[in-house]
Protein backbone atom coordinates (compact mmCIF):
# COMPACT_ATOMS: atom_id res chain seq x y z
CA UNK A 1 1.61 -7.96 4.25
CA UNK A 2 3.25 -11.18 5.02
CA UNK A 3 7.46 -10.35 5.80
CA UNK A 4 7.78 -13.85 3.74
CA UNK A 5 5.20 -13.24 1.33
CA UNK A 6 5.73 -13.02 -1.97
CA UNK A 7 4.08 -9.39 -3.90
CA UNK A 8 4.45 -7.09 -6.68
CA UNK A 9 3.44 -3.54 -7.03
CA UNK A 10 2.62 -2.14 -10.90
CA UNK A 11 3.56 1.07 -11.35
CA UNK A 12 3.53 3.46 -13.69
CA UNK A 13 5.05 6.91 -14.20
CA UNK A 14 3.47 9.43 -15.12
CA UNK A 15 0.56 8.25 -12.58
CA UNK A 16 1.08 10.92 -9.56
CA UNK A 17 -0.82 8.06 -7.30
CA UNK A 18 1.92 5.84 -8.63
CA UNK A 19 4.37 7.99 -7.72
CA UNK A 20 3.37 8.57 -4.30
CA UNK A 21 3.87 5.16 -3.66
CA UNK A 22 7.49 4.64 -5.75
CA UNK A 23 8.23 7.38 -3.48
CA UNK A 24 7.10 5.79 -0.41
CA UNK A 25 9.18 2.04 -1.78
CA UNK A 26 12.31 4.76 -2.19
CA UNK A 27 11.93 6.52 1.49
CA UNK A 28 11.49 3.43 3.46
CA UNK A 29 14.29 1.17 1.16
CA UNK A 30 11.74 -1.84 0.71
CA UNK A 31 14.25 -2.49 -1.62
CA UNK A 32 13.37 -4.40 -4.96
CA UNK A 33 14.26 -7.65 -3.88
CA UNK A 34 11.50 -7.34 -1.04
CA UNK A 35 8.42 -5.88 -3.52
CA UNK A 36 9.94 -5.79 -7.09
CA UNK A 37 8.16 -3.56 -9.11
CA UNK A 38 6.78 -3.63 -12.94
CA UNK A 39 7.04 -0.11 -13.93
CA UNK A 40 4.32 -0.17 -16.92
CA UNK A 41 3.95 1.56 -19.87
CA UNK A 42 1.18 3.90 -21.25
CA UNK A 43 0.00 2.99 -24.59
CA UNK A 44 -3.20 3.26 -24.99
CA UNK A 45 -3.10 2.05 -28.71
CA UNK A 46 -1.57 -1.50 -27.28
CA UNK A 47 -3.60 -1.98 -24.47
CA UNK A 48 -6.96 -3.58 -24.62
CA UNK A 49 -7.92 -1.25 -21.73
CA UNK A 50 -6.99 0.69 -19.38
CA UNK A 51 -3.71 2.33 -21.32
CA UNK A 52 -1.16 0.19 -19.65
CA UNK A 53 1.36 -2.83 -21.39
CA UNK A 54 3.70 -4.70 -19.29
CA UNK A 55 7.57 -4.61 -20.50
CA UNK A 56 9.31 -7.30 -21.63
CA UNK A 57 9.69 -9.42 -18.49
CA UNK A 58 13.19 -10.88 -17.23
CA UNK A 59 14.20 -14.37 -17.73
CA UNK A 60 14.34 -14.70 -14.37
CA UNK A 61 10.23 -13.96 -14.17
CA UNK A 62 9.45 -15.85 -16.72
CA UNK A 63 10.43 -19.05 -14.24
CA UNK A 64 9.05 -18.25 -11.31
CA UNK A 65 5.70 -16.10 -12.05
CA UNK A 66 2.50 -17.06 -13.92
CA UNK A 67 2.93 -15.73 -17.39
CA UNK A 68 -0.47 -13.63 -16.73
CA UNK A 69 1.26 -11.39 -14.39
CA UNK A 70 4.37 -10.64 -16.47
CA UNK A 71 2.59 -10.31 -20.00
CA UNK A 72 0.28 -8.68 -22.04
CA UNK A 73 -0.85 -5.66 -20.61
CA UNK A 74 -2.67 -4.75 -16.95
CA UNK A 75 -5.80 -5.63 -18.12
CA UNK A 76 -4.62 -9.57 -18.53
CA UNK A 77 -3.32 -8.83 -14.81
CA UNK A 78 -6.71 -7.97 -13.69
CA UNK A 79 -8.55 -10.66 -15.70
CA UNK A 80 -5.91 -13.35 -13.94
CA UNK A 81 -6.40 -12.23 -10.70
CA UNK A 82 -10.19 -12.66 -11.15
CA UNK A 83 -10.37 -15.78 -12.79
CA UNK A 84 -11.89 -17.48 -9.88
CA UNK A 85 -15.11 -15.59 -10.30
CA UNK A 86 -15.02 -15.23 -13.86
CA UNK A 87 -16.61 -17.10 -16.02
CA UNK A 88 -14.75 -18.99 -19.50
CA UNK A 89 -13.97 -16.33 -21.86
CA UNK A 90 -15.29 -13.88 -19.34
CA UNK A 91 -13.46 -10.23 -18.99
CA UNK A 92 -13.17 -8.10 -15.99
CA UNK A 93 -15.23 -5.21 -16.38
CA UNK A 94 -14.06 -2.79 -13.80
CA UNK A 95 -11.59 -0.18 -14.14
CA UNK A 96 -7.86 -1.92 -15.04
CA UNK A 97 -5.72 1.22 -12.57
CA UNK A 98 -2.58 1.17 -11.35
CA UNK A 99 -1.02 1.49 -8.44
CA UNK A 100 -1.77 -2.24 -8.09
CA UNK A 101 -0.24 -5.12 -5.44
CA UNK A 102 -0.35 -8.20 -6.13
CA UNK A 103 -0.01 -11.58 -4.42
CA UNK A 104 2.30 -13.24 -7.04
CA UNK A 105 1.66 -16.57 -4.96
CA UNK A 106 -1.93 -16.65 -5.06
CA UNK A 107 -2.53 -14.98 -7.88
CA UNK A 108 -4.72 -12.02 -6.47
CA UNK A 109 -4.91 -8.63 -6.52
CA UNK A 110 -4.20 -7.12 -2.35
CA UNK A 111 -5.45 -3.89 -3.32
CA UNK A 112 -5.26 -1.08 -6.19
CA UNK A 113 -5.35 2.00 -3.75
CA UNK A 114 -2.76 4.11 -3.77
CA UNK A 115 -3.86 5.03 -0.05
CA UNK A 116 -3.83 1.56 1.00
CA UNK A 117 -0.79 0.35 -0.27
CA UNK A 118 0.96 3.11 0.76
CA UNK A 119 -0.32 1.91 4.60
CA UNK A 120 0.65 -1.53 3.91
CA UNK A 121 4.34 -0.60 2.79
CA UNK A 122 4.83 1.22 6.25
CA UNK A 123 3.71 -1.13 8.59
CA UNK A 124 6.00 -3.68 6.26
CA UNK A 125 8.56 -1.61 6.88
CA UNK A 126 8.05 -1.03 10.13
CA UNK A 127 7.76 -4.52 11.13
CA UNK A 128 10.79 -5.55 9.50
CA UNK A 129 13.18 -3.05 10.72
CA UNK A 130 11.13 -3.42 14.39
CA UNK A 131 15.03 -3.64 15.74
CA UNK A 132 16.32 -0.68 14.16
CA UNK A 133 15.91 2.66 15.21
CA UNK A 134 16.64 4.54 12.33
CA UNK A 135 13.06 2.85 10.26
CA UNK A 136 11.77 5.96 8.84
CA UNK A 137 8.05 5.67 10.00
CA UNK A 138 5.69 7.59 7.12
CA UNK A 139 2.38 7.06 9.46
CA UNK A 140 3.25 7.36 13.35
CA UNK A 141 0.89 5.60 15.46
CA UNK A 142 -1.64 8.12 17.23
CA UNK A 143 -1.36 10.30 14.26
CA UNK A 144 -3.77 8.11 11.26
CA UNK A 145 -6.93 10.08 12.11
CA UNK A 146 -4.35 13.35 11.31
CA UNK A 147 -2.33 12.05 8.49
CA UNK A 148 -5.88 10.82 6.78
CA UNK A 149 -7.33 14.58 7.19
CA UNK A 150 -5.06 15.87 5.57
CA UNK A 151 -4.91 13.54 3.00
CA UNK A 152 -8.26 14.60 1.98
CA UNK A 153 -7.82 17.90 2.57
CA UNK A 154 -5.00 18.18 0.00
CA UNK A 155 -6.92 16.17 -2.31
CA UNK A 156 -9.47 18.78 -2.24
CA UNK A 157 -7.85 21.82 -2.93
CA UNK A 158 -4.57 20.51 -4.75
CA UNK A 159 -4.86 16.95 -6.50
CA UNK A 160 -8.00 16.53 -7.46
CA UNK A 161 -7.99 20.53 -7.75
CA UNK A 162 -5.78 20.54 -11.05
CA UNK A 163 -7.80 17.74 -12.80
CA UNK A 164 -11.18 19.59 -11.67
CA UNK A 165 -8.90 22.94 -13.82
CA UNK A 166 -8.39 20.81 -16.84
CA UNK A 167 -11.87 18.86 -17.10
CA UNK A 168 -14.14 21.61 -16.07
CA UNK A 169 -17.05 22.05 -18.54
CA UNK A 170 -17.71 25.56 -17.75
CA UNK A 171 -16.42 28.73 -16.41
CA UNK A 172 -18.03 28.37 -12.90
CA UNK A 173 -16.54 24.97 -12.23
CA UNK A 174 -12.94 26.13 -13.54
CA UNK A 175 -13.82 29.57 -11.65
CA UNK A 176 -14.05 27.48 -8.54
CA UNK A 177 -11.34 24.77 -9.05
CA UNK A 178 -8.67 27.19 -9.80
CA UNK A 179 -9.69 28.85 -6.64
CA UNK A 180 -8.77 25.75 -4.90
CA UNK A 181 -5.58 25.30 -5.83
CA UNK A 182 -4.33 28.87 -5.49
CA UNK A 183 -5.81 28.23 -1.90
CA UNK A 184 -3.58 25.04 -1.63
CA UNK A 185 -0.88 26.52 -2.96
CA UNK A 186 -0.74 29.29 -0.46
CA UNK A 187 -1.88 27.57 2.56
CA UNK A 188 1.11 25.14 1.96
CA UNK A 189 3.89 28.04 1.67
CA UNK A 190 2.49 29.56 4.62
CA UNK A 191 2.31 26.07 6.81
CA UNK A 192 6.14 25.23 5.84
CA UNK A 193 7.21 28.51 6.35
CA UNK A 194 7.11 27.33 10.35
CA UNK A 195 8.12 23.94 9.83
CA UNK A 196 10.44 21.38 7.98
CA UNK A 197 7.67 19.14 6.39
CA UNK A 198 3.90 19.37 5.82
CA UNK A 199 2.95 17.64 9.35
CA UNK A 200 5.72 18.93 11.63
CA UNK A 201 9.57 17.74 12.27
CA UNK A 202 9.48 14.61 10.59
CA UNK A 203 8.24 13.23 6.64
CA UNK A 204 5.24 11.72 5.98
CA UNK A 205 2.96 10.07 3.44
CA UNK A 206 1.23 13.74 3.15
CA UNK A 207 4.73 15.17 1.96
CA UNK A 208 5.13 12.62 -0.61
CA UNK A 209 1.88 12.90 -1.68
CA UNK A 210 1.95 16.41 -1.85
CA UNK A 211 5.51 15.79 -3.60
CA UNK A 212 3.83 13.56 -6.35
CA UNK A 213 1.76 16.75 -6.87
CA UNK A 214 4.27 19.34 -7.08
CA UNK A 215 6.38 18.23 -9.44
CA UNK A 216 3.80 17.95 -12.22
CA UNK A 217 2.46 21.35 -11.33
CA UNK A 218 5.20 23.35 -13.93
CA UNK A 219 5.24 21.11 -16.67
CA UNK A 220 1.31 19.78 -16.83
CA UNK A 221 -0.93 21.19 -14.63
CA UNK A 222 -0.20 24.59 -15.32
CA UNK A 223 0.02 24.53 -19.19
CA UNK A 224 -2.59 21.38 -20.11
CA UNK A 225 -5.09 21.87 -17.62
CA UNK A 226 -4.70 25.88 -17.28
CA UNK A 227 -3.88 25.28 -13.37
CA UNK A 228 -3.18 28.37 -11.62
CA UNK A 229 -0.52 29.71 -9.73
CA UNK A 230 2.68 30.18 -11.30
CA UNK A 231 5.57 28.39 -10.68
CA UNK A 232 6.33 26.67 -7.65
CA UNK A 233 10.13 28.70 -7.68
CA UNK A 234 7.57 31.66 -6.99
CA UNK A 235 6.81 29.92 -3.56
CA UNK A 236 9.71 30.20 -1.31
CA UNK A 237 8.76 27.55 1.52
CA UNK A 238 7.50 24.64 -0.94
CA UNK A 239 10.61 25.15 -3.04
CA UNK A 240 13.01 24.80 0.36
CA UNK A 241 10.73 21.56 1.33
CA UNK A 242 11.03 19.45 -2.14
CA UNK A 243 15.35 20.81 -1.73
CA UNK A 244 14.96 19.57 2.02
CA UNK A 245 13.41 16.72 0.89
CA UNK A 246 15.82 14.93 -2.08
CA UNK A 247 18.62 16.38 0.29
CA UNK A 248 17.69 14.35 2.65
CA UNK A 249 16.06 11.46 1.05
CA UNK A 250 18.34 11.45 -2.47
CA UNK A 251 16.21 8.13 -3.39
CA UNK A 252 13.36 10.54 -4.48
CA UNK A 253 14.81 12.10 -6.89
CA UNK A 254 15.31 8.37 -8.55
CA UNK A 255 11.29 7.89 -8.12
CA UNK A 256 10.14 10.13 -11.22
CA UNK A 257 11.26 10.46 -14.89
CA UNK A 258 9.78 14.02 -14.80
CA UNK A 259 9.96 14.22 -18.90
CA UNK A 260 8.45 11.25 -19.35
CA UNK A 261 5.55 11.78 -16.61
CA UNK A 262 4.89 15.33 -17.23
CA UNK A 263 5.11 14.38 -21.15
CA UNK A 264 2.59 11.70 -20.97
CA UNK A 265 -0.33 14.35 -20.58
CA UNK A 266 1.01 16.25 -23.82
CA UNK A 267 0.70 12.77 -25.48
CA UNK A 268 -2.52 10.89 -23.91
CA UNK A 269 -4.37 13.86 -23.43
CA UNK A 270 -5.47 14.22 -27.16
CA UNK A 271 -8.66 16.16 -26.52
CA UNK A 272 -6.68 18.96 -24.44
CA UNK A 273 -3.77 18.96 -26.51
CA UNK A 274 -4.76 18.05 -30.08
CA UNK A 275 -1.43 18.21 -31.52
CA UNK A 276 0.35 15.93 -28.99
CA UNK A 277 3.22 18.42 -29.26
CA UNK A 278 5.20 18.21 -25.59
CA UNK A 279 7.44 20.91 -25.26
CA UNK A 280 10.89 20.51 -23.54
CA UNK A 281 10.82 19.29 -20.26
CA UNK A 282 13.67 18.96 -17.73
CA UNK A 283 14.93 16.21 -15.47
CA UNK A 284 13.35 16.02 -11.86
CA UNK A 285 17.30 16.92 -10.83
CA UNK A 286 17.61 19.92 -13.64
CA UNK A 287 13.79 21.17 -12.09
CA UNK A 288 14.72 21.64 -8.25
CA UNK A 289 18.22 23.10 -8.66
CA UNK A 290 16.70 25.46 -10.78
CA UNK A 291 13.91 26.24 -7.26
């Protein structure tokens, strides 16, 4: 990323790949002014795909960004950002996701991986605090190759793991997924049980993607997509890490509405939850004081 470019990241929150990289915009301070964000909505009734609407953008946007990227709904994002190699009339046909970054000057998208961007917002960061020794560095040089196995390692057993739990078409593949996260769950109480965060001393993107995880396990992926494993107060070591961590990054606990996220699968989630009834959830502060 350019340090005098000009971007914006679409976010939304009950997304935990959004949320891993809110978190990553709240642990290195690229503050709003740097990357402002459009935190988007889910309504899948008002979008004409891909379940996201933009808010009502500030009067301040409306001078100095194309209307197509403060509008409408991510979709119209998409469609603007491809307009070069669409044709008239012409719709994108891919997948309309968020995380998204966008190059608000040229009108293109940088990249809709939440992987990526996360990547791109450290070496940002990095470069722009190059002076200052207290940067918080989320992917240390020499240490990509380990930071990226883990990354899918985690995926494996935990992230994907709970979404394998609540789409499985049979008892086998459930059988097998829920065997994966108990796995993860208890291979990452062990691991932090000998250190302060997932890779060692210091926090990385694995602990706040792990994070983005955890605190939808409770209130989601336990009861919507029958997730095993209790309660992550029944885990001593991941409960100290997520205290450890909003104790010593507070700006975390400001990168989640944990109602609204967890509720969102209660809501959008019609065919596992056919009532849309969400039951009560707490704040992400009421959650970890009660670890």
């Amino acid at each position: 990323l350019d340090l005098d470019g000009s971007y914006r990241l679409y976010l939304g929150n009950p997304c935990p790949w959004c949320h891993r990289v809110k978190a990553a915009v709240a642990v290195l301070g690229v503050e709003n002014q740097d990357i402002p964000i459009t935190m988007l909505i889910d309504d899948a009734e008002k979008a004409s795909k891909g379940g996201w609407i933009l808010p009502k953008p500030s009067e301040e946007d409306k001078t100095s960004i194309a209307e197509e990227l403060i509008t409408g709904d991510l979709a119209g994002v998409y469609n603007f950002c491809y307009r070069d190699i669409l044709g008239e009339r012409e719709r994108y046909q891919g997948r309309c996701t968020a995380p998204l970054l966008v190059d608000v000057n040229a009108g293109k998208i940088v990249t809709n991986e939440s992987n990526e961007i996360m990547v791109l917002l450290n070496d940002y960061s990095r470069r722009k605090g190059s002076f200052d020794t207290t940067t918080i560095d989320l992917r240390p040089v020499g240490m990509e190759e380990e930071l990226d196995k883990a990354t899918k390692y985690w995926f494996n057993l935990l992230w994907n793991g709970a979404y394998r739990c609540g789409f499985a078409t049979s008892q086998v593949a459930y059988d097998e997924a829920a065997s994966d996260v108990l796995k993860g769950l208890s291979e990452m109480n062990d691991l932090l049980a000998s250190r302060p965060y997932l890779m060692g001393d210091a926090i990385t993107e694995v602990d706040l993607k792990n994070f983005a995880w955890v605190t939808r396990h409770d209130y989601a992926y336990t009861v919507i997509f029958k997730s095993p494993g209790g309660r992550i107060a029944q885990y001593r070591n991941i409960a100290a890490w997520v205290k450890r961590m909003v104790s010593d990054y507070p700006k975390l606990l400001e990168s989640l509405d944990m109602s609204d996220a967890c509720g969102s699968y209660y809501r959008q989630l019609f065919m596992l939850n056919f009532g849309r009834i969400v039951p009560n959830i707490p704040s992400a502060r009421e959650w970890v004081s009660a670890l």
